[in-house]
N, C-alpha and C. Protein backbone atom coordinates (compact mmCIF):
# COMPACT_ATOMS: atom_id res chain seq x y z
N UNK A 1 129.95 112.41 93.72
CA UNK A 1 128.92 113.40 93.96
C UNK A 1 129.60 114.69 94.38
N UNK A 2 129.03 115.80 93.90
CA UNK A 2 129.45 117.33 94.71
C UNK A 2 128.24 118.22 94.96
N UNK A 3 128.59 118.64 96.41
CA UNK A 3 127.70 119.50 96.81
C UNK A 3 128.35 120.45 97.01
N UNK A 4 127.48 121.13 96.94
CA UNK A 4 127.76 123.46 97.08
C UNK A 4 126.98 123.60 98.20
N UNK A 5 127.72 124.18 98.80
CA UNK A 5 127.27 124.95 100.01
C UNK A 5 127.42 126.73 99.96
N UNK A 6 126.42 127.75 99.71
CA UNK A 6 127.13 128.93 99.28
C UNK A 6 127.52 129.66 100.88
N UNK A 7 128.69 130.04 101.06
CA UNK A 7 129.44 130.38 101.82
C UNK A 7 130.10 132.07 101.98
N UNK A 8 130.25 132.27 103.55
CA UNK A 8 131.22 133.23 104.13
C UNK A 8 131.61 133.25 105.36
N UNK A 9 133.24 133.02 105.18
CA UNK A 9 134.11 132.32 106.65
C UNK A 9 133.60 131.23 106.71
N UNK A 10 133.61 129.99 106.07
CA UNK A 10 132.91 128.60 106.45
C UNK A 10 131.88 128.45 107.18
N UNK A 11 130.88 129.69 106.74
CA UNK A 11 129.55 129.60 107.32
C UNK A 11 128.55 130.08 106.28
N UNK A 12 127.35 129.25 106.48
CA UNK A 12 126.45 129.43 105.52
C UNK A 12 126.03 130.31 105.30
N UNK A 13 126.05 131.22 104.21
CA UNK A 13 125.72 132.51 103.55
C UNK A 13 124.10 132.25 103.77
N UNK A 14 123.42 133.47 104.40
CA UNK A 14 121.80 133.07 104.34
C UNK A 14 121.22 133.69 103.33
N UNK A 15 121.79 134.35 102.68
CA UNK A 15 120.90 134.49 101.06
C UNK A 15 121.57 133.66 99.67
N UNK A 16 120.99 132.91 99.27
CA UNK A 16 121.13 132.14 98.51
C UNK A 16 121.73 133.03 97.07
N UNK A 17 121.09 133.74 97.13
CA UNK A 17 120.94 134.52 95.55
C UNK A 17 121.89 135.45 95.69
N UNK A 18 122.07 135.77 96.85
CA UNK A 18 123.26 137.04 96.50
C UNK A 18 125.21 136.31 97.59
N UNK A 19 125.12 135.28 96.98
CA UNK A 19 126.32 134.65 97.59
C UNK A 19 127.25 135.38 96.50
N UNK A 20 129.03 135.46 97.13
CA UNK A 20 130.13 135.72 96.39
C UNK A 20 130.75 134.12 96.18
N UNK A 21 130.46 133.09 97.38
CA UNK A 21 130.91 132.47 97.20
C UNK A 21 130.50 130.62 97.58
N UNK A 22 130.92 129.52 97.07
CA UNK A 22 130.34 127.95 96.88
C UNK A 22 131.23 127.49 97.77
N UNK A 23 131.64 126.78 98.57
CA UNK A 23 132.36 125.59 99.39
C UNK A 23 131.71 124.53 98.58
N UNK A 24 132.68 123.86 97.90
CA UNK A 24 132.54 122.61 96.90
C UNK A 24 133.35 121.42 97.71
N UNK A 25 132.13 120.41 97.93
CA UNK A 25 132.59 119.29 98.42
C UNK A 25 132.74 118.15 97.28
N UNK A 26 134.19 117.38 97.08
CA UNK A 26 133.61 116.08 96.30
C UNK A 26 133.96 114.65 97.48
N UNK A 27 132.55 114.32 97.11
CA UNK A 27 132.35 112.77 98.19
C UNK A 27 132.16 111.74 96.93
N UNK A 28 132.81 110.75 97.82
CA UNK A 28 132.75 109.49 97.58
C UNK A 28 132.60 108.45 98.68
N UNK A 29 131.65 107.96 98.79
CA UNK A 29 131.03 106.46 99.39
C UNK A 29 130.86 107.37 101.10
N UNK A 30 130.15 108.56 100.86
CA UNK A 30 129.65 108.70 101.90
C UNK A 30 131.25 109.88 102.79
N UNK A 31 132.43 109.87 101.80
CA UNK A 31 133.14 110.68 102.78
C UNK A 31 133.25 111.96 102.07
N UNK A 32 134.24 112.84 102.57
CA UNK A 32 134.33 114.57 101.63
C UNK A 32 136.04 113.80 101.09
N UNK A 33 136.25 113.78 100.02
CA UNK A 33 137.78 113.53 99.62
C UNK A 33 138.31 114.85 99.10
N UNK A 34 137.45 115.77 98.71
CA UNK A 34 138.33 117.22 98.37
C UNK A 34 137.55 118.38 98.91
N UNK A 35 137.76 119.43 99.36
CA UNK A 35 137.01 120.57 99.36
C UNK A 35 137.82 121.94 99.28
N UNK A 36 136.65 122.58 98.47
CA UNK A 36 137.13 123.87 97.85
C UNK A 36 136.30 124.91 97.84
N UNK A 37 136.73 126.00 98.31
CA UNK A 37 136.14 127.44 98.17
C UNK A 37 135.92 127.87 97.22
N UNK A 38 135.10 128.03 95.94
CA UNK A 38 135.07 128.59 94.16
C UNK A 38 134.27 129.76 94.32
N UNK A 39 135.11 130.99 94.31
CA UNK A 39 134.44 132.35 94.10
C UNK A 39 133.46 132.34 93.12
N UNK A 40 132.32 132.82 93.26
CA UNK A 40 131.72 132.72 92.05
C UNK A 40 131.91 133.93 90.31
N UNK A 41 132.73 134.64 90.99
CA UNK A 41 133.33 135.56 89.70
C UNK A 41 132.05 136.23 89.30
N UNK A 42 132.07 136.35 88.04
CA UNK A 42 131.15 136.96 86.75
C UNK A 42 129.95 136.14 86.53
N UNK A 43 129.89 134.91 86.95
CA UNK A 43 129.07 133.84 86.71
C UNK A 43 128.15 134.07 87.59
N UNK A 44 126.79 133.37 86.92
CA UNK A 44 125.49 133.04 87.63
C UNK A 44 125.86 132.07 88.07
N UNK A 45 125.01 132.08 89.17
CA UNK A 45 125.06 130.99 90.17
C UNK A 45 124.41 129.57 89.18
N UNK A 46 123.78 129.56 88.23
CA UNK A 46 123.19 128.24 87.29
C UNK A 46 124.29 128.36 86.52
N UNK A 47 125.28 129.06 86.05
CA UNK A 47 126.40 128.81 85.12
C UNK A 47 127.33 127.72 86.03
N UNK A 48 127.41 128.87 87.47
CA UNK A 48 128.66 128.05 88.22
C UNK A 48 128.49 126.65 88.43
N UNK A 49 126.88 126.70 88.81
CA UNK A 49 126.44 124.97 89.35
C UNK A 49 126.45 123.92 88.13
N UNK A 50 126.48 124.71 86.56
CA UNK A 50 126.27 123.68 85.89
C UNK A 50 128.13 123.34 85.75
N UNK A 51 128.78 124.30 85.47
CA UNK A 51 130.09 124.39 85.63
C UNK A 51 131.08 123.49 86.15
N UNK A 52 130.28 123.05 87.51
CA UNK A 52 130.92 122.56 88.56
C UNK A 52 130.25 121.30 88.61
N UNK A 53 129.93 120.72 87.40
CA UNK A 53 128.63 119.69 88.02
C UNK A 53 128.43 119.20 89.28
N UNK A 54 127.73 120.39 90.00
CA UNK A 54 126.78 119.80 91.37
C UNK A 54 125.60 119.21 91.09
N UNK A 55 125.92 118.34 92.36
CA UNK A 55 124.67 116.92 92.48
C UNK A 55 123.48 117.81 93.07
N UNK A 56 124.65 118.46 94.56
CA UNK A 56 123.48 118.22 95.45
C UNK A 56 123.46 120.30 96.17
N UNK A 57 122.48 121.10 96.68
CA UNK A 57 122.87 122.42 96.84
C UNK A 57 122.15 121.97 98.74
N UNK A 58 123.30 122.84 99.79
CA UNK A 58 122.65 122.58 100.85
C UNK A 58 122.94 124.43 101.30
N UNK A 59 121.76 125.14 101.70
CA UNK A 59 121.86 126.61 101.63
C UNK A 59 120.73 126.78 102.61
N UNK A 60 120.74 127.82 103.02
CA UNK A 60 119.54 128.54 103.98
C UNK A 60 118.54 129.18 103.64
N UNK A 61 118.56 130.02 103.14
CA UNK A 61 117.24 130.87 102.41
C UNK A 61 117.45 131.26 101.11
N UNK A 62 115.74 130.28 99.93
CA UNK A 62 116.75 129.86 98.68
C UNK A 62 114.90 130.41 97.93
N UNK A 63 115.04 131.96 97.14
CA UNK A 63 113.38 132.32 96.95
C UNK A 63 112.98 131.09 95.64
N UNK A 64 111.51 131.21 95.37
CA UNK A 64 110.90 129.70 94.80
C UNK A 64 111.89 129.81 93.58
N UNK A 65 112.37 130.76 92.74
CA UNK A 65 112.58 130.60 91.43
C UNK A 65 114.32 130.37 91.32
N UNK A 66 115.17 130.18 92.29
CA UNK A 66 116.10 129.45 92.76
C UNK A 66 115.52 127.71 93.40
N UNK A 67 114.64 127.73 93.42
CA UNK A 67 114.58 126.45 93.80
C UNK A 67 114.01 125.80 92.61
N UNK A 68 113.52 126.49 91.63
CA UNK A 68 112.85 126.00 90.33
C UNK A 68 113.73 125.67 89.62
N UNK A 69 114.83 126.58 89.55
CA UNK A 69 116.22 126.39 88.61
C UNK A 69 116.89 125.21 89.03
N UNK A 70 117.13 124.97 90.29
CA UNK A 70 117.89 123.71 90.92
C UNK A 70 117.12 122.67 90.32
N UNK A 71 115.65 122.34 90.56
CA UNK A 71 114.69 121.05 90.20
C UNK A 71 114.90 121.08 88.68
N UNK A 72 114.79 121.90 87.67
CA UNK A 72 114.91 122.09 86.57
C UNK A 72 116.54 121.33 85.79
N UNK A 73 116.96 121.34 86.92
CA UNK A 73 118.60 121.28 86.40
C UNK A 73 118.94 119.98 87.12
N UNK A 74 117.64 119.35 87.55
CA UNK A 74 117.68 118.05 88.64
C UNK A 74 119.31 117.88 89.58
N UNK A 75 119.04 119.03 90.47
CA UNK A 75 119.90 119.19 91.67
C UNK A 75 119.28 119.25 92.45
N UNK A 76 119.47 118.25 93.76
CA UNK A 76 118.82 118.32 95.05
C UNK A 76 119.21 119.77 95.85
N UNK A 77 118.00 119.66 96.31
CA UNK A 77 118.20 120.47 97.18
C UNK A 77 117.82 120.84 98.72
N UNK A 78 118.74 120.90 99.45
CA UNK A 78 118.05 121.31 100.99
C UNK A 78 118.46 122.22 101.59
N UNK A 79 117.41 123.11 101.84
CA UNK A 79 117.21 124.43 102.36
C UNK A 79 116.72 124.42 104.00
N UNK A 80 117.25 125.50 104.52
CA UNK A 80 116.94 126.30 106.10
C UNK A 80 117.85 125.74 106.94
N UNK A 81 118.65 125.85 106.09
CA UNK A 81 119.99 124.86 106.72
C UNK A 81 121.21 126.04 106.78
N UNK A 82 121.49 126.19 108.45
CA UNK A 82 122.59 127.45 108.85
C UNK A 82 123.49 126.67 109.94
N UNK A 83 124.54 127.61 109.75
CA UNK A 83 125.54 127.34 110.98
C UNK A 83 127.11 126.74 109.93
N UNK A 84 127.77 126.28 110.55
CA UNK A 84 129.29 125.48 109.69
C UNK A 84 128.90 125.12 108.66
N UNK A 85 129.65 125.54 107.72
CA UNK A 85 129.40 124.50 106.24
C UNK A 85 129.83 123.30 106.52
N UNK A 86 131.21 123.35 107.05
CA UNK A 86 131.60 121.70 107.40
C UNK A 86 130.86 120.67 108.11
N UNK A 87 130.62 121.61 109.50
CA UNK A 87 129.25 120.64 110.33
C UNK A 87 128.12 120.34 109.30
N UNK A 88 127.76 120.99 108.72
CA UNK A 88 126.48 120.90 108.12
C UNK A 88 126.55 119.65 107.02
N UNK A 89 128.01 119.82 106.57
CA UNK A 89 128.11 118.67 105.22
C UNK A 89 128.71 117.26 106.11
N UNK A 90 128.96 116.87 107.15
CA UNK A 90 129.13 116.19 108.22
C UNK A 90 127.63 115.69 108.75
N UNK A 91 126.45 116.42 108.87
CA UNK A 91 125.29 115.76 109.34
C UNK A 91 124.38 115.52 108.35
N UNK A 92 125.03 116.07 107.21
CA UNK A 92 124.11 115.30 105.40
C UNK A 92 124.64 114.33 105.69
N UNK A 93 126.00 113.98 105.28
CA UNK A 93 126.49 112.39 105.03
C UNK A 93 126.38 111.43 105.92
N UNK A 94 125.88 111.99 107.60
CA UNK A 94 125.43 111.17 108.60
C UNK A 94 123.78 110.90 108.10
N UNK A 95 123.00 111.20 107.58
CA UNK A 95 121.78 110.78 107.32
C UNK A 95 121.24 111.95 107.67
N UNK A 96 121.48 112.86 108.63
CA UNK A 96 120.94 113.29 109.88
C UNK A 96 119.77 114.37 108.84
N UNK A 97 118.61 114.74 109.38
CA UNK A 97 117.64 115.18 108.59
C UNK A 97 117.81 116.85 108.86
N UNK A 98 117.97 117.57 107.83
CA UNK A 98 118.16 119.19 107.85
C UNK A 98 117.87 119.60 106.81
N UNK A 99 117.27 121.09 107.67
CA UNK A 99 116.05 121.79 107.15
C UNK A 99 115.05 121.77 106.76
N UNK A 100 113.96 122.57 106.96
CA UNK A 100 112.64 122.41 107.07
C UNK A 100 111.97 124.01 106.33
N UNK A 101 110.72 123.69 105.70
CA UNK A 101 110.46 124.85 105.25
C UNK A 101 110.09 125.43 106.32
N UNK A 102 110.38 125.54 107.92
CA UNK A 102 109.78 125.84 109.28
C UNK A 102 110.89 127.20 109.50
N UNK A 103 111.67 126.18 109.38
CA UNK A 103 113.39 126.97 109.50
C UNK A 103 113.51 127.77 108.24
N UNK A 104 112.70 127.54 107.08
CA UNK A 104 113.66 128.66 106.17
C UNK A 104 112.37 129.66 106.32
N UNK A 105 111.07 129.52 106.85
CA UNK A 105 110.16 130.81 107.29
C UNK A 105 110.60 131.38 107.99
N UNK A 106 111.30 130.91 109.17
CA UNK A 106 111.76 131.35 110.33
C UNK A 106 113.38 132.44 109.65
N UNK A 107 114.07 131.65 109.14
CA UNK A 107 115.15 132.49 108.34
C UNK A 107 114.47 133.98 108.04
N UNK A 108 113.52 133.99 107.35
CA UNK A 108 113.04 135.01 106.66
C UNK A 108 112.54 136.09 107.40
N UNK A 109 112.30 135.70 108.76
CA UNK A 109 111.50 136.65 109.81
C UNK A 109 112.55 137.02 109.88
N UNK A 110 113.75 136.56 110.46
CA UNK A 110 115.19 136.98 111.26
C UNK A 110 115.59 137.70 110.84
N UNK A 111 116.07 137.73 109.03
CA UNK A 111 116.57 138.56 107.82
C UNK A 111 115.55 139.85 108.05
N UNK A 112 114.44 139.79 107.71
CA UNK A 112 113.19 141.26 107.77
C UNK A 112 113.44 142.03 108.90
N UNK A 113 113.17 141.34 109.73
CA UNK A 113 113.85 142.23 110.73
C UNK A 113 115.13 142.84 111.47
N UNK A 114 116.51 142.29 110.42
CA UNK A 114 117.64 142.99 110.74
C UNK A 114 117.91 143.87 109.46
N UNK A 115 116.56 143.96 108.58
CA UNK A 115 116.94 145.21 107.48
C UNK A 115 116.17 146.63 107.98
């Protein structure tokens, strides 16, 4: 399995759509056995993800027609999810339950009001 996390400084980029860059995890049986930083270059973010065959996308604030493209392309996805990419891909593979469409409303207030 690989998940994308879109990233800056090993922290979750909170706009989905305008990331430079993916933290690519590949797991097996529940652990991370490789991880990698993949600039996203020239590429759309649906080029890179098909590119890279990702399973799974774990990101913070992701608008509906990024989340249409992911379901469309049957990639999971979980959103309103901030803080370490590493912590964060550490409490997926623990079970642990993250993000909520509560947290990615809440994202959106935070963002509006620091523009």
């Amino acid at each position: 399995m690989r998940v994308a996390i879109p990233t800056k400084d090993g922290e979750i980029f909170l706009r989905y759509s305008e990331t430079k860059e993916f933290t690519v995890y590949d797991v097996e049986i529940e652990l991370v056995k490789a991880k990698e930083v993949v600039p996203l270059g020239d590429k759309t973010i649906a080029e890179f993800l098909t590119e890279q065959d990702i399973n799974v996308v774990l990101c913070a604030n992701i608008r509906s027609a990024g989340r249409t493209l992911l379901r469309t392309k049957r990639i999971e996805l979980i959103y309103g999810v901030t803080g370490n990419a590493d912590e964060a891909m550490i409490r997926y593979l623990s079970g642990e339950q993250l993000g909520t469409v509560e947290e990615n409303a809440l994202l959106r207030m935070e963002m509006d009001e620091r523009i």
